[in-house]
Protein backbone atom coordinates (compact mmCIF):
# COMPACT_ATOMS: atom_id res chain seq x y z
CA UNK A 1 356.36 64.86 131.77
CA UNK A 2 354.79 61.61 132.76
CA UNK A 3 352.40 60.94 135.22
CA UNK A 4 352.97 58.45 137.92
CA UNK A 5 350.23 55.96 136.96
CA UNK A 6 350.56 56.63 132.83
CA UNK A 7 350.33 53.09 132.32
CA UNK A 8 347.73 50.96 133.56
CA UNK A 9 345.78 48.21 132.07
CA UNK A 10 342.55 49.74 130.43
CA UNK A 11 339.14 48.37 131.95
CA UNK A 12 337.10 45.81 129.95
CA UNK A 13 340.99 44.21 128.87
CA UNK A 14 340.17 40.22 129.76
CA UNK A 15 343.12 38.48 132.03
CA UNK A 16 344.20 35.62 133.06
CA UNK A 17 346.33 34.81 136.30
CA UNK A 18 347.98 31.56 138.12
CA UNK A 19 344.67 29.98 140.23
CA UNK A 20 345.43 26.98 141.91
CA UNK A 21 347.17 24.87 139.96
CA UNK A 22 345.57 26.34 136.89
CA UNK A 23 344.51 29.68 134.96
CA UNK A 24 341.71 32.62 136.53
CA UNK A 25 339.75 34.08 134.28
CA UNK A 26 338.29 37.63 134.09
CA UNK A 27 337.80 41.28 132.91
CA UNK A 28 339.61 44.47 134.31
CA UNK A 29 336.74 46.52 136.09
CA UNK A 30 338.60 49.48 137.42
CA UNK A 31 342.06 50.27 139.64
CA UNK A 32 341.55 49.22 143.27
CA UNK A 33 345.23 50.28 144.37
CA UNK A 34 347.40 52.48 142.24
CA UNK A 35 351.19 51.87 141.66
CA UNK A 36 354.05 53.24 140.25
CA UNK A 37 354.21 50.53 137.02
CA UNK A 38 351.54 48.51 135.79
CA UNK A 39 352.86 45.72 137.32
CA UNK A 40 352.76 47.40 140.67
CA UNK A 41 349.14 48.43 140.19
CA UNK A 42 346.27 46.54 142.07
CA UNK A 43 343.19 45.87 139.90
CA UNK A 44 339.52 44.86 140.41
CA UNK A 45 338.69 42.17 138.13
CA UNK A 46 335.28 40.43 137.61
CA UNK A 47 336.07 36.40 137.49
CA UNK A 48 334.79 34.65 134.39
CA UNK A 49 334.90 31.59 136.24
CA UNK A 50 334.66 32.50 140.56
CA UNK A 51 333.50 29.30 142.22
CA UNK A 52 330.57 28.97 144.57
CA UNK A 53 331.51 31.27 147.76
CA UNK A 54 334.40 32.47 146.53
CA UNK A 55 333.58 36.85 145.38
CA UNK A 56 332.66 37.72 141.86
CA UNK A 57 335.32 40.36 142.17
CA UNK A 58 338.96 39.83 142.91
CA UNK A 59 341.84 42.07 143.33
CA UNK A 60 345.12 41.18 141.80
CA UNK A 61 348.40 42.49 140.94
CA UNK A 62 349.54 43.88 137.40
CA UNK A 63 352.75 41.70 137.66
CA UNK A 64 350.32 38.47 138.20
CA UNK A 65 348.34 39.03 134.56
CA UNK A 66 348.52 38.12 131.41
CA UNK A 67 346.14 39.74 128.70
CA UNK A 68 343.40 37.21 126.94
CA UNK A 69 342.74 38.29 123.37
């Protein structure tokens, strides 16, 4: 039987996601809101490349990331 959150993106997998105009970059810390799909899962991700002010940690949707290499 599965479970209900059997697929999530591991921590330490590096991600991009659609940033204003261009691409965020980071690395998966750790689930902050579990789905039902990967896509539906919320995750804490440390920003490669956070601008002054903005938090070193941002929370994102599965659906929103792509994987780096």
């Amino acid at each position: 039987m599965a479970t209900k959150n059997a697929s999530v993106i591991p921590d330490g997998t590096e991600v991009s996601w659609p940033y204003r105009g261009t691409r965020g970059h980071g690395t998966i810390q750790s689930v902050y809101k579990r789905g039902t799909t990967t896509g539906s899962t919320e995750y804490n991700i440390r920003e490669h490349d956070h601008h002054p002010g903005e938090p070193d940690v941002v929370h994102h949707y599965g659906r929103a990331l792509t994987r780096g290499k």
